[in-house]
N, C-alpha and C. Protein backbone atom coordinates (compact mmCIF):
# COMPACT_ATOMS: atom_id res chain seq x y z
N UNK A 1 -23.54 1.89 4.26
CA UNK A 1 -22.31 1.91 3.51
C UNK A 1 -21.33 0.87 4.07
N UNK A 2 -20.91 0.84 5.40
CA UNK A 2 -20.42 -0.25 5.78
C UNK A 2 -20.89 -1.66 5.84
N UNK A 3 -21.72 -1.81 5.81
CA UNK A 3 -22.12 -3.22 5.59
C UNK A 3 -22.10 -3.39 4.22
N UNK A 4 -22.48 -2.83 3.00
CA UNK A 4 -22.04 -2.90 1.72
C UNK A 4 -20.21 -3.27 1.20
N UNK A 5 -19.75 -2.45 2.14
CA UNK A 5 -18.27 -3.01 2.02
C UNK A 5 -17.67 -4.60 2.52
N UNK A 6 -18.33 -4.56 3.67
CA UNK A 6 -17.91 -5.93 4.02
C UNK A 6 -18.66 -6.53 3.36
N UNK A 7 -19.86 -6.65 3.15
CA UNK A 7 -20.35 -7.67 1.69
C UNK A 7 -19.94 -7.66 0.64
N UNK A 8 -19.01 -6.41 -0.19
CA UNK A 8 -17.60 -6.85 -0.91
C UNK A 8 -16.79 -7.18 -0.70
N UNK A 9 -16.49 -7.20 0.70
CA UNK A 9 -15.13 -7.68 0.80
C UNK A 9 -15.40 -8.80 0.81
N UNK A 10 -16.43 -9.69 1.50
CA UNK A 10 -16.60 -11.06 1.47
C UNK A 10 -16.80 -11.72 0.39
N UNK A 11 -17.15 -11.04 -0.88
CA UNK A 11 -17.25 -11.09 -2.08
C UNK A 11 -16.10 -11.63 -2.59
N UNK A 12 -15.19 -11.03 -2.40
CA UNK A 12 -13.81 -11.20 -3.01
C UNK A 12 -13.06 -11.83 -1.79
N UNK A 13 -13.47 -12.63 -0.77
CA UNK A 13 -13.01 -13.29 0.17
C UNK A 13 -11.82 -12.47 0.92
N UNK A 14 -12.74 -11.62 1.11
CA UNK A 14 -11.79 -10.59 2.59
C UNK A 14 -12.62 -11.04 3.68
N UNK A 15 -12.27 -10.77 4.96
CA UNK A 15 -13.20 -10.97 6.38
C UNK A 15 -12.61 -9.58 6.88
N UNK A 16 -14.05 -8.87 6.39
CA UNK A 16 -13.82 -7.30 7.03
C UNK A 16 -14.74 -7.64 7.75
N UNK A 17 -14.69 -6.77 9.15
CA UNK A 17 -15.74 -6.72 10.68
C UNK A 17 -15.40 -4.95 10.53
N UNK A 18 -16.73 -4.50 9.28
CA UNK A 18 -16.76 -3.06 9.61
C UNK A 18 -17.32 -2.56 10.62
N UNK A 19 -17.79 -3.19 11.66
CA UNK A 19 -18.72 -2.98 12.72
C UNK A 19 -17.86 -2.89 13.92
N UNK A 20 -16.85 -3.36 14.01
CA UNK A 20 -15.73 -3.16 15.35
C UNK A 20 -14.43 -2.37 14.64
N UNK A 21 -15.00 -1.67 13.65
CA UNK A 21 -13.68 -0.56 13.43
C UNK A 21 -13.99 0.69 14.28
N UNK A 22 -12.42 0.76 14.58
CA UNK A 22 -11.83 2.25 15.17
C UNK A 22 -11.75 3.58 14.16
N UNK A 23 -13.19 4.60 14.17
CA UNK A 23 -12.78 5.70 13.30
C UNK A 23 -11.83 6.22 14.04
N UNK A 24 -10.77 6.64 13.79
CA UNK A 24 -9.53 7.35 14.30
C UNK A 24 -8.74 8.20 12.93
N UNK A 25 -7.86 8.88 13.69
CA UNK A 25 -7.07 9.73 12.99
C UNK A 25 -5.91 8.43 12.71
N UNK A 26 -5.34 8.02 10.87
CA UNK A 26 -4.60 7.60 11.19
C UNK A 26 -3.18 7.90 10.66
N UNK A 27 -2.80 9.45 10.95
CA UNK A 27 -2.12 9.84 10.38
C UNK A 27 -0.81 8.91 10.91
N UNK A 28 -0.47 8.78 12.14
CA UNK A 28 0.85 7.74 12.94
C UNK A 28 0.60 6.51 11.85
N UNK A 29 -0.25 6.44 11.79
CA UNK A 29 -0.66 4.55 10.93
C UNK A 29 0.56 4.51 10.04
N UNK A 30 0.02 5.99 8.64
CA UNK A 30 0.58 6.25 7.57
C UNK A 30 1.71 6.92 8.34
N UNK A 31 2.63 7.77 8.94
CA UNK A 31 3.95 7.98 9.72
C UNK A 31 4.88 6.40 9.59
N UNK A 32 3.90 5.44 10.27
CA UNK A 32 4.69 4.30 10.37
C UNK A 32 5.25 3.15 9.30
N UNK A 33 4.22 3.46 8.43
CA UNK A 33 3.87 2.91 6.88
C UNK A 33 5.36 3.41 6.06
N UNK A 34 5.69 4.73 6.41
CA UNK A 34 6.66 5.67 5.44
C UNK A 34 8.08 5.34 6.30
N UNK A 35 8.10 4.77 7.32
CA UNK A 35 9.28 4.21 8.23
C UNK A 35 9.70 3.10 7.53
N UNK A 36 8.27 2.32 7.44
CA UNK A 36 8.40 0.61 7.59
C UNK A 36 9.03 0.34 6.04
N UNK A 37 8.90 1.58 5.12
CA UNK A 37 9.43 1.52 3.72
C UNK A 37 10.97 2.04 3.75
N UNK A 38 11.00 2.31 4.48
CA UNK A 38 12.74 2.66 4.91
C UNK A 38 13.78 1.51 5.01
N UNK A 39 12.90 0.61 5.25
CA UNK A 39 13.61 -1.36 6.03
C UNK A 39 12.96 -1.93 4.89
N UNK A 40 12.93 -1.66 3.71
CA UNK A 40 11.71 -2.33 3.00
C UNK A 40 10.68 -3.16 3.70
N UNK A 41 10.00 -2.53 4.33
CA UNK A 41 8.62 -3.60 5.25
C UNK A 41 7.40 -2.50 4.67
N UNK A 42 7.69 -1.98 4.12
CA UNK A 42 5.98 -0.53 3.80
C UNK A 42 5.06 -2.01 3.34
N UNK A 43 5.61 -2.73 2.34
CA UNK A 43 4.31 -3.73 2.19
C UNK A 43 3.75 -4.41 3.02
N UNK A 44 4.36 -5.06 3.83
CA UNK A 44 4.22 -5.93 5.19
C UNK A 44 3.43 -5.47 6.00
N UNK A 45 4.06 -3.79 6.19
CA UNK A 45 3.31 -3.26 7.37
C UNK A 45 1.70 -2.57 6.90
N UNK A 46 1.52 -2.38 5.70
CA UNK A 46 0.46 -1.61 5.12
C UNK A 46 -0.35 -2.88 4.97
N UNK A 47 -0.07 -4.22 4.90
CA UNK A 47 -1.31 -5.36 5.20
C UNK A 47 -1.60 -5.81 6.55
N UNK A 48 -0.55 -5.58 7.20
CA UNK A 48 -0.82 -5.88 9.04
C UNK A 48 -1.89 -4.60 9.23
N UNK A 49 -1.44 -3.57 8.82
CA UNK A 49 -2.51 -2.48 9.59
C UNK A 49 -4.09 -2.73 8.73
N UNK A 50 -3.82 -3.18 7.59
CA UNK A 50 -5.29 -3.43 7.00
C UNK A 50 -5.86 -4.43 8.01
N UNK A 51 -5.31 -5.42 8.31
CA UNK A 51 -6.32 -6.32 8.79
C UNK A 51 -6.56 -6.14 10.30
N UNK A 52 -5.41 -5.31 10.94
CA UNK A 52 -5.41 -4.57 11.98
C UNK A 52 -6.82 -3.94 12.15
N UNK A 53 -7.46 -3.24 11.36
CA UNK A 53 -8.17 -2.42 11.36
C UNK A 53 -9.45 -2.69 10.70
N UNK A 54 -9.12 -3.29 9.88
CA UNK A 54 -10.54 -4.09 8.51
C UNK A 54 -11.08 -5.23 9.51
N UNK A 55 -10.20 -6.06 10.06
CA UNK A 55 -10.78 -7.73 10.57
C UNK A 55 -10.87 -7.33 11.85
N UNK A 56 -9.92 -6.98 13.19
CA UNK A 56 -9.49 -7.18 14.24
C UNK A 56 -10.00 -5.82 15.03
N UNK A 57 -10.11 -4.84 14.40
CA UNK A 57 -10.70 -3.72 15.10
C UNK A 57 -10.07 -2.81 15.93
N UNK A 58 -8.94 -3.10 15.77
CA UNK A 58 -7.94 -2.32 16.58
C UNK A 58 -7.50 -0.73 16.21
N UNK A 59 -7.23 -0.07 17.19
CA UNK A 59 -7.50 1.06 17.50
C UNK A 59 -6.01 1.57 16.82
N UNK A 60 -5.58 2.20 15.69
CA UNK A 60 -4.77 2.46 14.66
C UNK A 60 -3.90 3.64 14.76
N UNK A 61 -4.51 4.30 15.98
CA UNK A 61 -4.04 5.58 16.59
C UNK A 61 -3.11 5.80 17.69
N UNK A 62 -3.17 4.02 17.89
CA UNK A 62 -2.54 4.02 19.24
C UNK A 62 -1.24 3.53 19.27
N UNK A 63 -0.37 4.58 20.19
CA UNK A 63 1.31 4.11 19.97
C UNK A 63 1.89 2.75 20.02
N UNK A 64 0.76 2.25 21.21
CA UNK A 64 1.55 0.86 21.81
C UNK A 64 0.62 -0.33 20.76
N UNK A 65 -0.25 -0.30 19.99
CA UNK A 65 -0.74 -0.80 19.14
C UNK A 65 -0.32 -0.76 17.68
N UNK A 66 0.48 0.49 17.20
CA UNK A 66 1.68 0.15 16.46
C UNK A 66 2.35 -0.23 16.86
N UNK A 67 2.94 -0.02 17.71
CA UNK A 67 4.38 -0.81 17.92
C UNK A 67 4.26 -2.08 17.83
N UNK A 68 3.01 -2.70 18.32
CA UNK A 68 3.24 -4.30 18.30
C UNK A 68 2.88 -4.82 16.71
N UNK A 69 2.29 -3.79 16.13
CA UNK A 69 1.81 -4.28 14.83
C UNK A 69 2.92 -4.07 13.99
N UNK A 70 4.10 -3.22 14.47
CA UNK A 70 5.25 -3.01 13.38
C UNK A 70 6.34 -3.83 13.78
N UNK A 71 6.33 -4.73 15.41
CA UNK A 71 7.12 -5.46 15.50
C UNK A 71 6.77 -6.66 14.79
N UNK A 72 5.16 -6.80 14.70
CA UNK A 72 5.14 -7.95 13.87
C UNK A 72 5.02 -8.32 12.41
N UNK A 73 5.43 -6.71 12.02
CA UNK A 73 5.62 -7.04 10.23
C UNK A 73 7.25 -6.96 10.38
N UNK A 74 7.80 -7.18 11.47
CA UNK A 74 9.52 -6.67 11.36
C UNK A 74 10.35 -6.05 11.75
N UNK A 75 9.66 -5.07 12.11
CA UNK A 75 10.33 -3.69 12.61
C UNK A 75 10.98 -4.00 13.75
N UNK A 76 12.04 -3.24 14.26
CA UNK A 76 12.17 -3.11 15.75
C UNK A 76 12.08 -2.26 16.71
N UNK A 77 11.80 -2.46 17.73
CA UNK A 77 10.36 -1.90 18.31
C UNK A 77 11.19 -0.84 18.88
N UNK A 78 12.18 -0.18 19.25
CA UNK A 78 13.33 0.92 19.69
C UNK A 78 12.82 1.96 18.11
N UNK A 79 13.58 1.02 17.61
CA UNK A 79 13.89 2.14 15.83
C UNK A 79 12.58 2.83 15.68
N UNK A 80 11.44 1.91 15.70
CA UNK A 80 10.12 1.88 14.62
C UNK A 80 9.43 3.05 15.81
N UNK A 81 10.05 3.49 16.90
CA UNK A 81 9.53 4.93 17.87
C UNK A 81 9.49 6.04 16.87
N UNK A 82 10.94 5.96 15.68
CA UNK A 82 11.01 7.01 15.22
C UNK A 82 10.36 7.76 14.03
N UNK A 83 8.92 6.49 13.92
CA UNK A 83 7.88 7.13 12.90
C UNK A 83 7.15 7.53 13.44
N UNK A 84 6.92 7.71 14.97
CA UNK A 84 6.06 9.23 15.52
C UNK A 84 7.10 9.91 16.22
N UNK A 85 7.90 10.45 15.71
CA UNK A 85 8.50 11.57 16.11
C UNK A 85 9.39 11.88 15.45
N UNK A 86 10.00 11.91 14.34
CA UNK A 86 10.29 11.86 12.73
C UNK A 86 10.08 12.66 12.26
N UNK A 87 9.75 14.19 11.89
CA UNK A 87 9.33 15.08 11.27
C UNK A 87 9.40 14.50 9.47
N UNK A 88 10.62 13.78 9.29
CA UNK A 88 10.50 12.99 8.50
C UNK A 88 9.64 12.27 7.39
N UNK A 89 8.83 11.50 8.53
CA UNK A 89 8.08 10.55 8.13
C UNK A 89 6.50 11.09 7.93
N UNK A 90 6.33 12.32 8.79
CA UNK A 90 5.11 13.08 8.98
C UNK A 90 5.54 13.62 7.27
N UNK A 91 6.34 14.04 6.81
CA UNK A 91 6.55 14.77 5.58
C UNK A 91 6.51 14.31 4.41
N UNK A 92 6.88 12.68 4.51
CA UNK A 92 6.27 11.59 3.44
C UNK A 92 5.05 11.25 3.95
N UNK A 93 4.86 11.12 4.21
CA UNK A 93 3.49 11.15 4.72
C UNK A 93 2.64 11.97 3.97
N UNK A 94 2.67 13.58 4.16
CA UNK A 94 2.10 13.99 3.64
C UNK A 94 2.30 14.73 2.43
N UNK A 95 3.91 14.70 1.47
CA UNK A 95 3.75 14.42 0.42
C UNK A 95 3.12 13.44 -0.82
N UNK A 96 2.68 12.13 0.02
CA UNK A 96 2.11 11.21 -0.74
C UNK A 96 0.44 11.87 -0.88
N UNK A 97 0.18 12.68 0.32
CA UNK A 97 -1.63 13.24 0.45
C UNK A 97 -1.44 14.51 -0.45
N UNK A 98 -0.13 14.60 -0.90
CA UNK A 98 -0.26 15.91 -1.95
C UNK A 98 -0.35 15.50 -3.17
N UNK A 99 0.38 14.62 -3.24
CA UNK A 99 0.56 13.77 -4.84
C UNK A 99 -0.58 13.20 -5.11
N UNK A 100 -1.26 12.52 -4.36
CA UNK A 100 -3.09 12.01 -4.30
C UNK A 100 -3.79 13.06 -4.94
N UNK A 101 -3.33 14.13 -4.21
CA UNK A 101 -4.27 15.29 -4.60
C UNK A 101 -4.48 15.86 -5.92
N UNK A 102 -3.41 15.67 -6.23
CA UNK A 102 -2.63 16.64 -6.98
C UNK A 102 -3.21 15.46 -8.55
N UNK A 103 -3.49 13.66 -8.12
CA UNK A 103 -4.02 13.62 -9.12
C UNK A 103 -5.99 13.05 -8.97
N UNK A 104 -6.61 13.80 -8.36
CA UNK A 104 -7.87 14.06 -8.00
C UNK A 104 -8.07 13.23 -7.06
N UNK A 105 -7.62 12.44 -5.99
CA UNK A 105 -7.89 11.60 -4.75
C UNK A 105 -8.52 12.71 -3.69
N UNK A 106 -9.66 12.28 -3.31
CA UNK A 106 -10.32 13.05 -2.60
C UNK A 106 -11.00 11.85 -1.14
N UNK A 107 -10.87 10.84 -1.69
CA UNK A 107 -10.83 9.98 -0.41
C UNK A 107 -10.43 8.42 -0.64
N UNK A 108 -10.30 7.59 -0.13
CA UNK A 108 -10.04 6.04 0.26
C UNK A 108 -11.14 4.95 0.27
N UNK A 109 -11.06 4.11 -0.38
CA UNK A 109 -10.22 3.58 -0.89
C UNK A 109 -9.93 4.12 -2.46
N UNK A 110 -8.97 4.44 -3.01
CA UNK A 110 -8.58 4.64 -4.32
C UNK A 110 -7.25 4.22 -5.02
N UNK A 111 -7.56 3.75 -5.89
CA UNK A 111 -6.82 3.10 -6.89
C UNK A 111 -6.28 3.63 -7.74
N UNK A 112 -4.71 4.01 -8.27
CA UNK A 112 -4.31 4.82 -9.44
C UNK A 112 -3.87 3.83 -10.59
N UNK A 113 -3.82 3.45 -11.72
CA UNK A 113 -3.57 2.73 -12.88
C UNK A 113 -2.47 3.85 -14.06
N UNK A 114 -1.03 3.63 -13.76
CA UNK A 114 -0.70 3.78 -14.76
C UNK A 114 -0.69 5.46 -14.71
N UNK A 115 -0.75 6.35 -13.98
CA UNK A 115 -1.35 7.41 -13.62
C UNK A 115 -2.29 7.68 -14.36
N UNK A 116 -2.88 7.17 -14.90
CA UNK A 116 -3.95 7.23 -16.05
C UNK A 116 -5.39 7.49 -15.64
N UNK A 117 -5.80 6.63 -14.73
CA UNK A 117 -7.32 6.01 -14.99
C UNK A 117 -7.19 5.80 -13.18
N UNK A 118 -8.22 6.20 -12.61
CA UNK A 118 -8.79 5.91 -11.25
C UNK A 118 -9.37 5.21 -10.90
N UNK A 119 -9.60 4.56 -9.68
CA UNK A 119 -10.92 3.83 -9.25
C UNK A 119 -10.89 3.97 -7.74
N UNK A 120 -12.19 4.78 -7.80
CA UNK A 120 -12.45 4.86 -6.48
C UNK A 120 -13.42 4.39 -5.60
N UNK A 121 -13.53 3.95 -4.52
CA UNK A 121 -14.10 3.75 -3.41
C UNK A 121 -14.39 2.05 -3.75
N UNK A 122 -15.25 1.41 -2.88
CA UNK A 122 -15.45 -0.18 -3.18
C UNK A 122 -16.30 -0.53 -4.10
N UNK A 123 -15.70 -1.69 -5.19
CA UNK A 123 -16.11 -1.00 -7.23
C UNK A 123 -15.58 -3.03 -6.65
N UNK A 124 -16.85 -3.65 -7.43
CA UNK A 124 -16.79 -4.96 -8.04
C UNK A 124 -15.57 -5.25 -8.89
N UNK A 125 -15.11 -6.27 -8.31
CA UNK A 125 -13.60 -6.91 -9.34
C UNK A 125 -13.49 -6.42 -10.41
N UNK A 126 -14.51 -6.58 -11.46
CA UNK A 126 -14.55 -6.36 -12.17
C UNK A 126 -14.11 -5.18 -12.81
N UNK A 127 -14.06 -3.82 -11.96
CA UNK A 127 -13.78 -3.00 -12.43
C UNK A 127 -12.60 -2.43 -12.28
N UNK A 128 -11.79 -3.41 -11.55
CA UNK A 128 -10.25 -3.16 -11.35
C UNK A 128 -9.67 -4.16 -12.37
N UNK A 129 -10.44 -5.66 -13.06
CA UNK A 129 -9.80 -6.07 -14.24
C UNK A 129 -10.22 -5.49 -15.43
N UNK A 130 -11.31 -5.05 -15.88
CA UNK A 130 -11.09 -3.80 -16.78
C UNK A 130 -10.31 -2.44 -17.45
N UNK A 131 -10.53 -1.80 -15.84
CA UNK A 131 -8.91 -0.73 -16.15
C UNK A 131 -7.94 -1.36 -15.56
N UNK A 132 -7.73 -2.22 -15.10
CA UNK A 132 -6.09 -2.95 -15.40
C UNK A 132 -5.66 -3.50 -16.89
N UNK A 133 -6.32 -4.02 -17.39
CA UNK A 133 -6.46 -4.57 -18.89
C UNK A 133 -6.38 -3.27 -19.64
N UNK A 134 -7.21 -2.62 -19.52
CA UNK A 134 -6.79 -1.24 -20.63
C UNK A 134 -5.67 -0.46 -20.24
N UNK A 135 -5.91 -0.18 -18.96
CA UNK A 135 -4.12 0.71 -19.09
C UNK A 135 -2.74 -0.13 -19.47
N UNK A 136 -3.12 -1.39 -19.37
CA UNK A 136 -1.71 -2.16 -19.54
C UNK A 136 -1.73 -2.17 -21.00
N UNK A 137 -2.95 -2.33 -21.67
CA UNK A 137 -2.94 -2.72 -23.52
C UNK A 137 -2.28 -1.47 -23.78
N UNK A 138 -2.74 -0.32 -23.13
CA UNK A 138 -2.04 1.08 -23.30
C UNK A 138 -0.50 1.14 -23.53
N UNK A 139 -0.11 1.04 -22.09
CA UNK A 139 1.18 1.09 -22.25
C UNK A 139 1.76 -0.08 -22.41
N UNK A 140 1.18 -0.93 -23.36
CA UNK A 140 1.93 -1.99 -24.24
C UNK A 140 2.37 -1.56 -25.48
N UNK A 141 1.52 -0.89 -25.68
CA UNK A 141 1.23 -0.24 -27.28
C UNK A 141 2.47 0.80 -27.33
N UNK A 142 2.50 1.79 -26.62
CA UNK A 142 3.60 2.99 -26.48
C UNK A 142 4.55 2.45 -25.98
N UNK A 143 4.94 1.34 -24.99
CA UNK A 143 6.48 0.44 -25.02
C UNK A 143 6.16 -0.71 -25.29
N UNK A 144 6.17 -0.83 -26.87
CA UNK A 144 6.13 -2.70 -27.58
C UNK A 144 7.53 -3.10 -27.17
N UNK A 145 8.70 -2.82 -27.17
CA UNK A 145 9.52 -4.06 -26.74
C UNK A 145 10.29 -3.20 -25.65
N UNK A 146 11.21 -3.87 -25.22
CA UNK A 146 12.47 -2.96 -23.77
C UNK A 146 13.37 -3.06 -24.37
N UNK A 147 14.24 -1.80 -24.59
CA UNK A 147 15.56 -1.76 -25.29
C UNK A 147 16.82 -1.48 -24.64
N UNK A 148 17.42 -2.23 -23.85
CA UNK A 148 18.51 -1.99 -22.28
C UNK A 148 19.57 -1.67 -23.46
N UNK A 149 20.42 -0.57 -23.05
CA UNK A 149 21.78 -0.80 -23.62
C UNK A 149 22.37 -1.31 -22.15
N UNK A 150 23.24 -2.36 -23.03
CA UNK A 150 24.04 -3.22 -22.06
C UNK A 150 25.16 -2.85 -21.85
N UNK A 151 25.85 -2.80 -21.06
CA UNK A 151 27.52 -2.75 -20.49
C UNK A 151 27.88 -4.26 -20.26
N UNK A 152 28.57 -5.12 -20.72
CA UNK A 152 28.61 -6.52 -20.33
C UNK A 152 29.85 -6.54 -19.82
N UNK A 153 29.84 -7.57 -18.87
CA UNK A 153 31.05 -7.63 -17.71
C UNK A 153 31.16 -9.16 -17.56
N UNK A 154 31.89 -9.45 -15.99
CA UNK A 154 31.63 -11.17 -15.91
C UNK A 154 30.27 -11.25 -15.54
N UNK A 155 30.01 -12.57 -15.90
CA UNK A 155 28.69 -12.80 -14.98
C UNK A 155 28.42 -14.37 -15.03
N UNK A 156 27.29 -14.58 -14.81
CA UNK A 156 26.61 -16.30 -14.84
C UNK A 156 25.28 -16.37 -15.65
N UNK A 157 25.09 -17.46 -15.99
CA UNK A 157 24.11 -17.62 -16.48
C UNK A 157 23.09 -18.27 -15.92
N UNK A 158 21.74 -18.50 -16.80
CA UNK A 158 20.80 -18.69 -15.35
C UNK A 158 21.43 -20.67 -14.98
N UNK A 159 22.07 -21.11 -16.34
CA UNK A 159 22.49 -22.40 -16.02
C UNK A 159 23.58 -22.62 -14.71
N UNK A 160 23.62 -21.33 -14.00
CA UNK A 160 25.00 -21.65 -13.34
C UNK A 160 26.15 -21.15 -13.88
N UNK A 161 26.37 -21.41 -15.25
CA UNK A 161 27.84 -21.41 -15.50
C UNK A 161 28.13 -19.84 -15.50
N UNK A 162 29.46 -19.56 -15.01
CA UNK A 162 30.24 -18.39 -15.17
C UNK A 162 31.10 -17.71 -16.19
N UNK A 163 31.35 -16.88 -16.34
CA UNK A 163 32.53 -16.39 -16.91
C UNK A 163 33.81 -16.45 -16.48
């Protein structure tokens, strides 16, 4: 199974080394993930720990191995203590493993579309531009145009000019 993944991932030009991954608990990982979205960094930090862990092999469990991985999506390394010890962050944390649940996620990697349509585990490109294409024709169809009511005030235009 792991070597099948990294031969997708290389597929789609990832450099996964499933062979020097750390199985670990990574509940702190995701703790730190639900911090790093606090500073807007959750994206930053949720691709450092991928490759943290997918390429580099590093051990995902470990305090002083986040910390350097959250100083280097941003974080600062005092503050970013307080996504293991946060009751907080343990609680988004695991409201997101309820909401998974809650719409049939039973393991990783998985994909939600639109809350619509799933895809789970490692699935050829192809099958993430498929149900991306249909759930979007979807909800193209049920919102054909965007209808803002406006409040208009001063403003600029994209030329620059002002009001």
């Amino acid at each position: 199974m792991l070597k099948n993944v990294t031969d997708m991932a290389k597929s789609a030009g990832l450099d996964y080394h499933m062979d020097k991954t750390v199985m670990v608990n990574t509940q702190k990982a995701h703790q730190l993930i639900q911090f790093a979205k606090t500073k807007n960094l959750g994206d930053a930090m949720e691709e450092r720990l991928f490759k943290a862990y997918f390429t580099e092999g590093l051990n995902v469990a470990d305090n002083e191995v986040l910390t350097k991985l959250g100083t280097e999506a941003g974080l600062d390394a005092t503050e970013l203590q307080a996504a293991f010890t946060d009751d907080q962050y343990l609680y988004s944390m695991k409201q997101d493993i309820q909401e998974g649940a809650s719409l049939g996620v039973r393991g990783v990697p998985f994909f939600v579309f639109d809350r619509k349509y799933g895809i789970s585990g490692a699935q050829p490109s192809a099958a993430f531009t498929e149900t991306l294409e249909k759930s979007f024709t979807e909800w193209r169809k049920a919102n054909p145009e965007i209808k803002l009511q406006v409040t208009e005030g001063q403003s600029c235009s994209v030329d620059g000019t002002c009001d």
